[in-house]
PDBML (XML) file of the C-alpha atoms, coordinates in Angstrom:
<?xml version="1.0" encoding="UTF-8" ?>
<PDBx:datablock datablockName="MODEL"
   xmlns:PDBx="http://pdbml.pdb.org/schema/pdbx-v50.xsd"
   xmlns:xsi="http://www.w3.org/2001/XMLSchema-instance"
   xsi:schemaLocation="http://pdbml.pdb.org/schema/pdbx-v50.xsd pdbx-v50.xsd">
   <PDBx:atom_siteCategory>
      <PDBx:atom_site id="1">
         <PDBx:B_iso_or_equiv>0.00</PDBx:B_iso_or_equiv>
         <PDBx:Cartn_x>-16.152</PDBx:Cartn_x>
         <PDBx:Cartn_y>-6.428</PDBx:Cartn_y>
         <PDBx:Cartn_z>33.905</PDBx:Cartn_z>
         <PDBx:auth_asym_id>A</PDBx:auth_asym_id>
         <PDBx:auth_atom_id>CA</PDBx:auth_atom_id>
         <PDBx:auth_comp_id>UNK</PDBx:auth_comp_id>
         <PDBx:auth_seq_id>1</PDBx:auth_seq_id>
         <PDBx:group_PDB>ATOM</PDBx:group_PDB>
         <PDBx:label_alt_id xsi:nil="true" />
         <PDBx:label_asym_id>A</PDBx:label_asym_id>
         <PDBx:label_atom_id>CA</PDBx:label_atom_id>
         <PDBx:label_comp_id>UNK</PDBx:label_comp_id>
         <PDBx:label_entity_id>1</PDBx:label_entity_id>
         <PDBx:label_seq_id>1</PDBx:label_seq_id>
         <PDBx:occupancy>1.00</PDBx:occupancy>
         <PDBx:pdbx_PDB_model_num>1</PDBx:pdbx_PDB_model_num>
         <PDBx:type_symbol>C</PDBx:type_symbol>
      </PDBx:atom_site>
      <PDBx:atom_site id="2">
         <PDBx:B_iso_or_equiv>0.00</PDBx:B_iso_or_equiv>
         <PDBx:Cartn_x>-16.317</PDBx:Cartn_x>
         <PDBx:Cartn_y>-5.252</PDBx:Cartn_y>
         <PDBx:Cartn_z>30.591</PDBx:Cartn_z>
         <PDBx:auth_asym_id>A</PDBx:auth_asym_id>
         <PDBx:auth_atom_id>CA</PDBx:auth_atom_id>
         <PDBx:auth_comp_id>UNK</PDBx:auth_comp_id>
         <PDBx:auth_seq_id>2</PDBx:auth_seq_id>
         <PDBx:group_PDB>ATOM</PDBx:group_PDB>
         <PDBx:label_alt_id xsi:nil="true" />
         <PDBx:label_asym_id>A</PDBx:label_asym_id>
         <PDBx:label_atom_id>CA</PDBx:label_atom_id>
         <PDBx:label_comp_id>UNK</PDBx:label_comp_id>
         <PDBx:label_entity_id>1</PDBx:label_entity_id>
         <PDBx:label_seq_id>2</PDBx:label_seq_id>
         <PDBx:occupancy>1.00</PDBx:occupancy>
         <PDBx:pdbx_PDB_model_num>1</PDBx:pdbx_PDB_model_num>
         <PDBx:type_symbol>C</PDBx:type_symbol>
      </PDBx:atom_site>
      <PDBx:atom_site id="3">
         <PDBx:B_iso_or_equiv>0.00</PDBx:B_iso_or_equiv>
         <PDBx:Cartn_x>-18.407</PDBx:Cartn_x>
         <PDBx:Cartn_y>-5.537</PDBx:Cartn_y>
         <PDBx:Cartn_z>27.186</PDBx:Cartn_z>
         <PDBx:auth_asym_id>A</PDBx:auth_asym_id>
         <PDBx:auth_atom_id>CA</PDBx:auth_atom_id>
         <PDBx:auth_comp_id>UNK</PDBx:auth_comp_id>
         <PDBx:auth_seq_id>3</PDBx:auth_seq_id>
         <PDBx:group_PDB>ATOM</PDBx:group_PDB>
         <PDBx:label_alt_id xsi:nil="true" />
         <PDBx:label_asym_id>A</PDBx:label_asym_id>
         <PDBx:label_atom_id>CA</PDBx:label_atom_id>
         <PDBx:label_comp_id>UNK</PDBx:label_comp_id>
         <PDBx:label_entity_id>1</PDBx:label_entity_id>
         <PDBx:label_seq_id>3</PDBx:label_seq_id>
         <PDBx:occupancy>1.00</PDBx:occupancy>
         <PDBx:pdbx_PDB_model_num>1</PDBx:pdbx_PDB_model_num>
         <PDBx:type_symbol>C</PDBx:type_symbol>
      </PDBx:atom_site>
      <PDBx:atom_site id="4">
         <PDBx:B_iso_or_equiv>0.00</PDBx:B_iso_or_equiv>
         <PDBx:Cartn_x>-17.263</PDBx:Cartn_x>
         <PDBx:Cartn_y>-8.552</PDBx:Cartn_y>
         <PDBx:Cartn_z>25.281</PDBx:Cartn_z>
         <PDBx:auth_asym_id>A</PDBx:auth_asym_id>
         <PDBx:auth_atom_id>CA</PDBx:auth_atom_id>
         <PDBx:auth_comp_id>UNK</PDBx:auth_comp_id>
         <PDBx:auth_seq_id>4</PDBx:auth_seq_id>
         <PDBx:group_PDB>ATOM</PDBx:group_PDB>
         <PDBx:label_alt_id xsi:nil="true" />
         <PDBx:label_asym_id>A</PDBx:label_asym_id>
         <PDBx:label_atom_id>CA</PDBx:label_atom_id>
         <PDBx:label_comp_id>UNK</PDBx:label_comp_id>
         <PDBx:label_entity_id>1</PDBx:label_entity_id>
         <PDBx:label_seq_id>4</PDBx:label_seq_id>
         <PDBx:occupancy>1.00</PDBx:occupancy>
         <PDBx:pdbx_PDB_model_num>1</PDBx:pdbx_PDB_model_num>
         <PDBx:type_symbol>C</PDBx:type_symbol>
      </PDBx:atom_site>
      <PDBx:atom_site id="5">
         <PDBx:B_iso_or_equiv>0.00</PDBx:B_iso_or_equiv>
         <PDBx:Cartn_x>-16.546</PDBx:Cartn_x>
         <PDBx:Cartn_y>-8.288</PDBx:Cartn_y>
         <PDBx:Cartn_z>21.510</PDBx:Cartn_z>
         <PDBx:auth_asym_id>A</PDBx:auth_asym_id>
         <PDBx:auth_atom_id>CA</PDBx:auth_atom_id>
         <PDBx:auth_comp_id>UNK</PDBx:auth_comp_id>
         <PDBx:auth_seq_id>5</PDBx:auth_seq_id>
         <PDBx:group_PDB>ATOM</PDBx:group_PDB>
         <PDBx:label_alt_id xsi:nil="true" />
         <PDBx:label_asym_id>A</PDBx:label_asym_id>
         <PDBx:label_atom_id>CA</PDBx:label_atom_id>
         <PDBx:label_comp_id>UNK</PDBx:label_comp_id>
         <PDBx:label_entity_id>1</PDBx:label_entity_id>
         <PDBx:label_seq_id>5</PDBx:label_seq_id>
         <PDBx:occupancy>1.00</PDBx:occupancy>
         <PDBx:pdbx_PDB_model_num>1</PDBx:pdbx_PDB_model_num>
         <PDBx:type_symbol>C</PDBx:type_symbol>
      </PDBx:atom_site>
      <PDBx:atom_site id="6">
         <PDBx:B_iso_or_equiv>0.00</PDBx:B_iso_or_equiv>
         <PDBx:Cartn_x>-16.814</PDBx:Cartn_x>
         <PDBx:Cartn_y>-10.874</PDBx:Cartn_y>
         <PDBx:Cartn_z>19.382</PDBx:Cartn_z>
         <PDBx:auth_asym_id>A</PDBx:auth_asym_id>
         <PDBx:auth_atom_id>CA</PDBx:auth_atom_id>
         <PDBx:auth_comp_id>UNK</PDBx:auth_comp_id>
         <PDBx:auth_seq_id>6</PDBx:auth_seq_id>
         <PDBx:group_PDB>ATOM</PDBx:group_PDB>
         <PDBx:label_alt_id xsi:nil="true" />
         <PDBx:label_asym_id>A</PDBx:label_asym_id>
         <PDBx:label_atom_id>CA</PDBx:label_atom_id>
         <PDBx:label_comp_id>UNK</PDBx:label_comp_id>
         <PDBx:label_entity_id>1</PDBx:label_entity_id>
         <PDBx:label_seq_id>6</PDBx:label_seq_id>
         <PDBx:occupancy>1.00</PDBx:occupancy>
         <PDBx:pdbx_PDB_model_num>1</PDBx:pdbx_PDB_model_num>
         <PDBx:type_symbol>C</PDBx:type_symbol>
      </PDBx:atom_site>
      <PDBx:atom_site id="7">
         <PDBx:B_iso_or_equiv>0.00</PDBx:B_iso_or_equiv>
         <PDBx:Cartn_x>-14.405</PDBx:Cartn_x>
         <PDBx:Cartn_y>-10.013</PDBx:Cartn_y>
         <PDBx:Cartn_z>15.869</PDBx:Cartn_z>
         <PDBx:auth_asym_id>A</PDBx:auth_asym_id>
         <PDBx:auth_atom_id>CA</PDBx:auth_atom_id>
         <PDBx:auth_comp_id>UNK</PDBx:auth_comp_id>
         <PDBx:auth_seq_id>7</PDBx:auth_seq_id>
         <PDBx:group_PDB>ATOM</PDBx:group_PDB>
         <PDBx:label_alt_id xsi:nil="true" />
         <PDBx:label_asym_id>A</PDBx:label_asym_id>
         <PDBx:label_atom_id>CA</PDBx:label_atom_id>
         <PDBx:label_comp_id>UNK</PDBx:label_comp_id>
         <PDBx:label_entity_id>1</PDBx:label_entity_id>
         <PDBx:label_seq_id>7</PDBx:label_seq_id>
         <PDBx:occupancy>1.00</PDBx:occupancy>
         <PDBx:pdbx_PDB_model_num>1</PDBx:pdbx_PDB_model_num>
         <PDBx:type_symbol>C</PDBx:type_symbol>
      </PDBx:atom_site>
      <PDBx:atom_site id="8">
         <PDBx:B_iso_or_equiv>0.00</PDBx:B_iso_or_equiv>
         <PDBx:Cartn_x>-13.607</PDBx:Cartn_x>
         <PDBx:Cartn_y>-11.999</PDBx:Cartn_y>
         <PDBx:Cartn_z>12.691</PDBx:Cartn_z>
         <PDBx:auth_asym_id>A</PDBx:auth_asym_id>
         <PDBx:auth_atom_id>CA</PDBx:auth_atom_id>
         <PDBx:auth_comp_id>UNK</PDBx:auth_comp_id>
         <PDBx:auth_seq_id>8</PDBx:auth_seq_id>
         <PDBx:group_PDB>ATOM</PDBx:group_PDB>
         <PDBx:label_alt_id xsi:nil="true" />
         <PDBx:label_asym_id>A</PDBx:label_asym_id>
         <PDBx:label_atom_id>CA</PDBx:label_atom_id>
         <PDBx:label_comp_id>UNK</PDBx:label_comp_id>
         <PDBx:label_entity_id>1</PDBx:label_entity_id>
         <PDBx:label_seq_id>8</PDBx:label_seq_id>
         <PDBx:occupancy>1.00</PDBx:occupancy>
         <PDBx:pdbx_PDB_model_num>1</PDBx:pdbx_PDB_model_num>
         <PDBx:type_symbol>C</PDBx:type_symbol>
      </PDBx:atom_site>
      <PDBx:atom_site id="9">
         <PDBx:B_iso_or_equiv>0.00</PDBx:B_iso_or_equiv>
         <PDBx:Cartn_x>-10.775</PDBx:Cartn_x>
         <PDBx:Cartn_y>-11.973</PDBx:Cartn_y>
         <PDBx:Cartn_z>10.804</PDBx:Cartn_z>
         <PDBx:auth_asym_id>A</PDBx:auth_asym_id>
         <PDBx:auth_atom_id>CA</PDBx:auth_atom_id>
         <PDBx:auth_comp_id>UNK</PDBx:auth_comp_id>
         <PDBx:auth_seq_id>9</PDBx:auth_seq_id>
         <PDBx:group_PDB>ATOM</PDBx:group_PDB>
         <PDBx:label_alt_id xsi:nil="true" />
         <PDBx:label_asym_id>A</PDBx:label_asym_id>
         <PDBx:label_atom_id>CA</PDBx:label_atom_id>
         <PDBx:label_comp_id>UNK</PDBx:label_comp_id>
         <PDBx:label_entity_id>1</PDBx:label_entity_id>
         <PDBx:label_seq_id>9</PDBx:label_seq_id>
         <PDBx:occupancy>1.00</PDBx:occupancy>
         <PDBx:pdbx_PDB_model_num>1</PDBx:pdbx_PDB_model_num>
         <PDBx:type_symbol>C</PDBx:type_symbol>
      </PDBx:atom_site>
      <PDBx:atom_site id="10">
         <PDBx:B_iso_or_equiv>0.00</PDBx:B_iso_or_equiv>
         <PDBx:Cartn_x>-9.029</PDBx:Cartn_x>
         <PDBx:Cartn_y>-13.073</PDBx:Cartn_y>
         <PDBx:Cartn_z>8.067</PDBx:Cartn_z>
         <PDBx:auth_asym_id>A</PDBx:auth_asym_id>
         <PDBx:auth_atom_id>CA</PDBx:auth_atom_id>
         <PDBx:auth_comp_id>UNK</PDBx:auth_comp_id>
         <PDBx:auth_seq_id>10</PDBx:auth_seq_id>
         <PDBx:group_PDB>ATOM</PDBx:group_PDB>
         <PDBx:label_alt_id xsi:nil="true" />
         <PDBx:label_asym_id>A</PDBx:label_asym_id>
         <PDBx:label_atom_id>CA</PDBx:label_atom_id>
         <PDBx:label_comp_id>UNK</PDBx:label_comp_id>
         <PDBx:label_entity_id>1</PDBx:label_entity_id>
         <PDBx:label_seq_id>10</PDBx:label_seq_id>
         <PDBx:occupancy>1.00</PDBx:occupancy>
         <PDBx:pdbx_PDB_model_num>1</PDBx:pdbx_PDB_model_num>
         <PDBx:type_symbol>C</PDBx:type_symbol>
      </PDBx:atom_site>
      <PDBx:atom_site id="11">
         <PDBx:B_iso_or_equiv>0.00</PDBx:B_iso_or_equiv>
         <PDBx:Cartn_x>-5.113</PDBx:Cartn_x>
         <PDBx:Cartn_y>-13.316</PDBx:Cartn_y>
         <PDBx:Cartn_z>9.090</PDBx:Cartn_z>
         <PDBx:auth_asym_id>A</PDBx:auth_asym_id>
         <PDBx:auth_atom_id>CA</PDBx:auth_atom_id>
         <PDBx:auth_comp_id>UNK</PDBx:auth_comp_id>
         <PDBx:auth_seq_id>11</PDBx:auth_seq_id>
         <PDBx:group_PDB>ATOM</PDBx:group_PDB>
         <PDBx:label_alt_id xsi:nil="true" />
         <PDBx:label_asym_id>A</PDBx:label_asym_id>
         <PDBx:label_atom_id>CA</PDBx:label_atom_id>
         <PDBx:label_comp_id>UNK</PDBx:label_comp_id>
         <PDBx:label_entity_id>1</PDBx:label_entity_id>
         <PDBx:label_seq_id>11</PDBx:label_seq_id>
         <PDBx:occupancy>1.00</PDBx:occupancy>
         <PDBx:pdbx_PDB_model_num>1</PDBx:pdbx_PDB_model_num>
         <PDBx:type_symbol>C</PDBx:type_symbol>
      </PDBx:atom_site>
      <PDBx:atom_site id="12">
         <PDBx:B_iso_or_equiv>0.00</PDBx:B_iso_or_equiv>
         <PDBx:Cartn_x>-3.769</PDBx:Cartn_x>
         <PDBx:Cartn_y>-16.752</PDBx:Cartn_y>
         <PDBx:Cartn_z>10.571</PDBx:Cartn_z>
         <PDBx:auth_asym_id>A</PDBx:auth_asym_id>
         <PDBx:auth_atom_id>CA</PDBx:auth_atom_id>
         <PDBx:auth_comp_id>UNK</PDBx:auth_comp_id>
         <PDBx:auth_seq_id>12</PDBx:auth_seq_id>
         <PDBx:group_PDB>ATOM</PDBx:group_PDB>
         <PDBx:label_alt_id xsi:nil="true" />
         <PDBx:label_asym_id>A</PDBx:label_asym_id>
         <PDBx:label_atom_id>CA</PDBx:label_atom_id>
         <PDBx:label_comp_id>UNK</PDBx:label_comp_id>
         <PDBx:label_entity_id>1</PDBx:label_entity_id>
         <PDBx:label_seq_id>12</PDBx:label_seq_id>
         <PDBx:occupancy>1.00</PDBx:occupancy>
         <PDBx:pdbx_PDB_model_num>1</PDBx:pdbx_PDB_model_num>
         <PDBx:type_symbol>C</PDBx:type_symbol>
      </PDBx:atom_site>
      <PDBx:atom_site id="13">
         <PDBx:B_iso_or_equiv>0.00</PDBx:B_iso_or_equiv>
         <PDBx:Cartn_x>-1.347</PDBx:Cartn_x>
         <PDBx:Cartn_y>-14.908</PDBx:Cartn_y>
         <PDBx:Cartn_z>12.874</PDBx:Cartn_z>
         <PDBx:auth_asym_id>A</PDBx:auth_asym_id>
         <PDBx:auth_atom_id>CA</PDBx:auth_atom_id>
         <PDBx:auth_comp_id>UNK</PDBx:auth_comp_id>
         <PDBx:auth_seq_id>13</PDBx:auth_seq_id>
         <PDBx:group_PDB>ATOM</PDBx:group_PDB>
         <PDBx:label_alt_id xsi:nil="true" />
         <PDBx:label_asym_id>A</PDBx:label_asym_id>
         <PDBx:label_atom_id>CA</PDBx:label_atom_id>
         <PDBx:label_comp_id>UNK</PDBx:label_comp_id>
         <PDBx:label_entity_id>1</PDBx:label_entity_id>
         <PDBx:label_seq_id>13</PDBx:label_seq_id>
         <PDBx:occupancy>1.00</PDBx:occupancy>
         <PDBx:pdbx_PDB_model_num>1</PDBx:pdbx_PDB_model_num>
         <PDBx:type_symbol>C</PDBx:type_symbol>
      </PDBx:atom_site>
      <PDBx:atom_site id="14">
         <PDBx:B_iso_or_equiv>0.00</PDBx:B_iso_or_equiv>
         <PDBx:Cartn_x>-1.267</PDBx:Cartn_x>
         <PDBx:Cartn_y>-11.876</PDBx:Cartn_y>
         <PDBx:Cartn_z>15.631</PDBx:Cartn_z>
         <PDBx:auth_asym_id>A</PDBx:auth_asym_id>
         <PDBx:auth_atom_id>CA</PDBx:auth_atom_id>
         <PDBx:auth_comp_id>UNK</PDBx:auth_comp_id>
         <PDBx:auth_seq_id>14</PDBx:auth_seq_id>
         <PDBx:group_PDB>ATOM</PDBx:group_PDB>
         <PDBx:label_alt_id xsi:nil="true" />
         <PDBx:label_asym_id>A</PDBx:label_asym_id>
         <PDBx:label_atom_id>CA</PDBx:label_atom_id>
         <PDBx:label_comp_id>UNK</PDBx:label_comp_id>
         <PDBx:label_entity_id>1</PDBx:label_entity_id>
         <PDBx:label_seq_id>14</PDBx:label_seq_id>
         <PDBx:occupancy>1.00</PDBx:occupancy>
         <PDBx:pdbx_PDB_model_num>1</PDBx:pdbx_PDB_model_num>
         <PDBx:type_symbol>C</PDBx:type_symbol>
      </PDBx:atom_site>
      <PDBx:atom_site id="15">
         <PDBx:B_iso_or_equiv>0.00</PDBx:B_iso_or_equiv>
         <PDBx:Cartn_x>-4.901</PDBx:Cartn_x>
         <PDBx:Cartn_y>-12.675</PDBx:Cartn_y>
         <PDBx:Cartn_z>16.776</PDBx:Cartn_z>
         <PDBx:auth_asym_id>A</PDBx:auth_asym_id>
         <PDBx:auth_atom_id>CA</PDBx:auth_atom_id>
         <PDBx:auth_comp_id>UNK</PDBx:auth_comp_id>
         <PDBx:auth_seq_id>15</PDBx:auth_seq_id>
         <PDBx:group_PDB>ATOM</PDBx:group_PDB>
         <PDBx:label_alt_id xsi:nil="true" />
         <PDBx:label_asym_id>A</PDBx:label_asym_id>
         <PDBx:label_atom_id>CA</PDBx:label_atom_id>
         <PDBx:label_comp_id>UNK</PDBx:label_comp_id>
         <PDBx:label_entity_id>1</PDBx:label_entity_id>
         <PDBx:label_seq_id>15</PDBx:label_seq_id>
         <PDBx:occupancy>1.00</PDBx:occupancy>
         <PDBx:pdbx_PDB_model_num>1</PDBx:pdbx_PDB_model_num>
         <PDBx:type_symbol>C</PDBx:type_symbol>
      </PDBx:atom_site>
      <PDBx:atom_site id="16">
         <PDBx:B_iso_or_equiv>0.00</PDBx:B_iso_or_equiv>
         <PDBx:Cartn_x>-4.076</PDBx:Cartn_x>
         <PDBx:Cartn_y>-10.077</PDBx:Cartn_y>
         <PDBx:Cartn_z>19.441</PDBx:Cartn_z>
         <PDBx:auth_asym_id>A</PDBx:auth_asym_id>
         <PDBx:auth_atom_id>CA</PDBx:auth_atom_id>
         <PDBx:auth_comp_id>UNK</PDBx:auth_comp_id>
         <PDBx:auth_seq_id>16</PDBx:auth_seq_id>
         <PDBx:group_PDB>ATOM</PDBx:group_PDB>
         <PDBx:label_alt_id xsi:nil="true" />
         <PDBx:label_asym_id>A</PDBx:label_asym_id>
         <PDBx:label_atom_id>CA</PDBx:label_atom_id>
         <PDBx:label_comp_id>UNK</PDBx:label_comp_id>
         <PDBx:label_entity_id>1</PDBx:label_entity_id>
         <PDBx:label_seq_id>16</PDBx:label_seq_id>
         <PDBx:occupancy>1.00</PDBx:occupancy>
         <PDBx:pdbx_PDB_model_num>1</PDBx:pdbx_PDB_model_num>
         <PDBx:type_symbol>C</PDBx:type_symbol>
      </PDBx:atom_site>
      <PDBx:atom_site id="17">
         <PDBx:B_iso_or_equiv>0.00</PDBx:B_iso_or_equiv>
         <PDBx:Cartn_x>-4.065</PDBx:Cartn_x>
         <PDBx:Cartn_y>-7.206</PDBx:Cartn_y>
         <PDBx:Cartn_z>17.051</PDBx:Cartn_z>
         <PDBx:auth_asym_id>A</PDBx:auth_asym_id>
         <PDBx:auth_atom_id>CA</PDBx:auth_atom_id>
         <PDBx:auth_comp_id>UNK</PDBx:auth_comp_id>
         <PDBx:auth_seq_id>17</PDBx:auth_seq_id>
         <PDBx:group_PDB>ATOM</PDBx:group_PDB>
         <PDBx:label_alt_id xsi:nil="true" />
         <PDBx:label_asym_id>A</PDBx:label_asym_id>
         <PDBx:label_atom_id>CA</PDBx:label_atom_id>
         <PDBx:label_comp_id>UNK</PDBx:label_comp_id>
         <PDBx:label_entity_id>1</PDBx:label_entity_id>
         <PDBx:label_seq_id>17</PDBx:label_seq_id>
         <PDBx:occupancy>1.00</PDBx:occupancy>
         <PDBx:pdbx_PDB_model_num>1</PDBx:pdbx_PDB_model_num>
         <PDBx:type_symbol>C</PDBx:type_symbol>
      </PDBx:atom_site>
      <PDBx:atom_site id="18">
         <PDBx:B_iso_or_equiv>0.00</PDBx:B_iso_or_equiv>
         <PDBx:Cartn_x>-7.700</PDBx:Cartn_x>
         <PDBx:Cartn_y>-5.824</PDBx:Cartn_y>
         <PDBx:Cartn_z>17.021</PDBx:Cartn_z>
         <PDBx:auth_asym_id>A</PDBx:auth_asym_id>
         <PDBx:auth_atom_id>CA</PDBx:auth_atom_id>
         <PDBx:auth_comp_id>UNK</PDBx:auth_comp_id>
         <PDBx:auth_seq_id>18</PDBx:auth_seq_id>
         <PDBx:group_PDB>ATOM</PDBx:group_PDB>
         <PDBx:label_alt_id xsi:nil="true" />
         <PDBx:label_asym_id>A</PDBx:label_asym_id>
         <PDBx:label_atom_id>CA</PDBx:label_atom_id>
         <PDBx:label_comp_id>UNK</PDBx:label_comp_id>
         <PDBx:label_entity_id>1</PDBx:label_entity_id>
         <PDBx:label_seq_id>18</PDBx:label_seq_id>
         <PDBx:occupancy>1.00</PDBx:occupancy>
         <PDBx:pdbx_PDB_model_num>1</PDBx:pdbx_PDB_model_num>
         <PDBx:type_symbol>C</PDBx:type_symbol>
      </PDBx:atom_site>
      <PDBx:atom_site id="19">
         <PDBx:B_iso_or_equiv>0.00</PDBx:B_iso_or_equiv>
         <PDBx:Cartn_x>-6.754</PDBx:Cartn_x>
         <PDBx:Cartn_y>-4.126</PDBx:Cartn_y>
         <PDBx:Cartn_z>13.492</PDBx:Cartn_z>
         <PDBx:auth_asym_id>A</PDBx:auth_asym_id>
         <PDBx:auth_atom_id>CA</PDBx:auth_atom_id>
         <PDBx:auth_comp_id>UNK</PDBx:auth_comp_id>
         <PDBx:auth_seq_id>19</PDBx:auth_seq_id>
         <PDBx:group_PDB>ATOM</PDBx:group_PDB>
         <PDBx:label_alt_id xsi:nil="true" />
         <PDBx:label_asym_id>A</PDBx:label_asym_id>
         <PDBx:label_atom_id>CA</PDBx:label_atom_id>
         <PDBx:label_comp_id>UNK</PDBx:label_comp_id>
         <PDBx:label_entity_id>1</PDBx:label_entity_id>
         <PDBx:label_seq_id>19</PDBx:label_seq_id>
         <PDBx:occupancy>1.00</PDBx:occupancy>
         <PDBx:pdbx_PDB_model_num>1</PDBx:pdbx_PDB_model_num>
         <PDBx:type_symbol>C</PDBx:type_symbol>
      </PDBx:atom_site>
      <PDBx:atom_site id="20">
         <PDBx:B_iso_or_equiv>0.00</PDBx:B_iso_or_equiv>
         <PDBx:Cartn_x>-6.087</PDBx:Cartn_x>
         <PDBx:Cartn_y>-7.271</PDBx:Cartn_y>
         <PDBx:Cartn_z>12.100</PDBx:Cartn_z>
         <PDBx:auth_asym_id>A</PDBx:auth_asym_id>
         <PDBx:auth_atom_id>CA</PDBx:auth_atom_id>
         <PDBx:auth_comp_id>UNK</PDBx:auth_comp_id>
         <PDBx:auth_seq_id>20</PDBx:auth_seq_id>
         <PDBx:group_PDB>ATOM</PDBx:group_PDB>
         <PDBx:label_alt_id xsi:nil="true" />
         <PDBx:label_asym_id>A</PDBx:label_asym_id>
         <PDBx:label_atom_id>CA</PDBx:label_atom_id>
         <PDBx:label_comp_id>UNK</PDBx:label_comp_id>
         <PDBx:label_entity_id>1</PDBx:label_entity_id>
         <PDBx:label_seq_id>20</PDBx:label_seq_id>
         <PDBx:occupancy>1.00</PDBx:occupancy>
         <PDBx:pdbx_PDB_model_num>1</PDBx:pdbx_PDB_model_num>
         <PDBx:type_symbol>C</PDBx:type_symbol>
      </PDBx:atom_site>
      <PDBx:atom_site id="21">
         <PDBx:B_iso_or_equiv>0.00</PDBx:B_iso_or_equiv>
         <PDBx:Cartn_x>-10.466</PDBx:Cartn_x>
         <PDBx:Cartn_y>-7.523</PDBx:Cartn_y>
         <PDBx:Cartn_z>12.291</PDBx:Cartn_z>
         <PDBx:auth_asym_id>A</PDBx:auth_asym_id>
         <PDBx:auth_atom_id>CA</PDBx:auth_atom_id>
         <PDBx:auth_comp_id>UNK</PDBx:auth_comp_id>
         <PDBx:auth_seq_id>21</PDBx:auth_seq_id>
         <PDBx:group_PDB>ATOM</PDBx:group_PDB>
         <PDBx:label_alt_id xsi:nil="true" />
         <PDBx:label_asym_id>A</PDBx:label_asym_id>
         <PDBx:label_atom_id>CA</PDBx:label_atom_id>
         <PDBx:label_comp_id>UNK</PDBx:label_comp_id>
         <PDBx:label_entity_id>1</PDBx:label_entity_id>
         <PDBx:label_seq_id>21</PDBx:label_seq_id>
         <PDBx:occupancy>1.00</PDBx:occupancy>
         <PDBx:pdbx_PDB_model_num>1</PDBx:pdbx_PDB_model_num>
         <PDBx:type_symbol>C</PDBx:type_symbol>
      </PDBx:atom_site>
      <PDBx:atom_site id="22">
         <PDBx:B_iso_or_equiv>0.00</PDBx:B_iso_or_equiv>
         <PDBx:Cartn_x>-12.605</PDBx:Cartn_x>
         <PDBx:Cartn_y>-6.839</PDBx:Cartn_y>
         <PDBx:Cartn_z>10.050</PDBx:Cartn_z>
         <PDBx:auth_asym_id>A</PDBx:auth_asym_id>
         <PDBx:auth_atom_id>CA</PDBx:auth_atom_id>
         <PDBx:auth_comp_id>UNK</PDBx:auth_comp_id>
         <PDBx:auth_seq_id>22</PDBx:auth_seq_id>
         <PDBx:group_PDB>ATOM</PDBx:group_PDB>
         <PDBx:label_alt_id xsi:nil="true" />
         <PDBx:label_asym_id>A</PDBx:label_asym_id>
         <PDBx:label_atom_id>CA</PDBx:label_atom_id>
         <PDBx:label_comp_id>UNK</PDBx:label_comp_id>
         <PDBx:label_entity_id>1</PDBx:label_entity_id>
         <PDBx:label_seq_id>22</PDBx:label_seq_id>
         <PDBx:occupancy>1.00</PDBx:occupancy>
         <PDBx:pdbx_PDB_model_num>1</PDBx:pdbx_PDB_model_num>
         <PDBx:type_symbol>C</PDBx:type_symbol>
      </PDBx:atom_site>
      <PDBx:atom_site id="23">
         <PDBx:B_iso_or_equiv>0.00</PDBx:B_iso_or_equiv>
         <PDBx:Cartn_x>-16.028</PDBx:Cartn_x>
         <PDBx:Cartn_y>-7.287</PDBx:Cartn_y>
         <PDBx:Cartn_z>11.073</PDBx:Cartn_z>
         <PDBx:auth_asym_id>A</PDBx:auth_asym_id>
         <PDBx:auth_atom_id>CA</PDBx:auth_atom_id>
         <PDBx:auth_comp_id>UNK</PDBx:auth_comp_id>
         <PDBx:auth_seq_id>23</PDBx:auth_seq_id>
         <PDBx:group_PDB>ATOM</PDBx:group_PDB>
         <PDBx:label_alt_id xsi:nil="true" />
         <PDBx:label_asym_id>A</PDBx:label_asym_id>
         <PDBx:label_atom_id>CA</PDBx:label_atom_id>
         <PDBx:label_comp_id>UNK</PDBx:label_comp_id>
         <PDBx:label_entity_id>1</PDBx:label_entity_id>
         <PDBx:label_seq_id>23</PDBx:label_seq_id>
         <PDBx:occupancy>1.00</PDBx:occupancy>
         <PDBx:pdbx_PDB_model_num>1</PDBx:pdbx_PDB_model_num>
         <PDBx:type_symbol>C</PDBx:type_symbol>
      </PDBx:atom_site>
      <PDBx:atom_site id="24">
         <PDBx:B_iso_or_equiv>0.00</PDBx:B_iso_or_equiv>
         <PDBx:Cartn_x>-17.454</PDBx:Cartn_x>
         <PDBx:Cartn_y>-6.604</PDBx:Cartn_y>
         <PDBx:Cartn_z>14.836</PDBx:Cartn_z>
         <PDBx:auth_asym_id>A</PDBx:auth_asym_id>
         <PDBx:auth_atom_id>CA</PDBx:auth_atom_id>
         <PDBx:auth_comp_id>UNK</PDBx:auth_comp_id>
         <PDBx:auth_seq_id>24</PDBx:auth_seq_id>
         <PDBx:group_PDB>ATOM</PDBx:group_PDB>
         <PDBx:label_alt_id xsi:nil="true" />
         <PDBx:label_asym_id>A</PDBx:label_asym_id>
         <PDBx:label_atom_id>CA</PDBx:label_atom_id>
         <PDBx:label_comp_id>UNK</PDBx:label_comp_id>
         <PDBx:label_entity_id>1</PDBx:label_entity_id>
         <PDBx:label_seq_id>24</PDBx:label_seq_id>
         <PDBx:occupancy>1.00</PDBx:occupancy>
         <PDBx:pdbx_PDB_model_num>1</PDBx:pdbx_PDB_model_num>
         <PDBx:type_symbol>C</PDBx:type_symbol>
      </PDBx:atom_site>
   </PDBx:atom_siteCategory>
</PDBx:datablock>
């Protein structure tokens, strides 16, 4: 149970780091 984010980003690598997103 949560709210669900959907994120872009622009680095190939460490998808698991929300600051590597830049648009929510």
């Amino acid at each position: 149970t949560a709210v669900y984010y959907c994120a872009s980003t622009p680095y190939g690598s460490r998808w698991y780091d929300p600051h590597k997103y830049d648009y929510w």
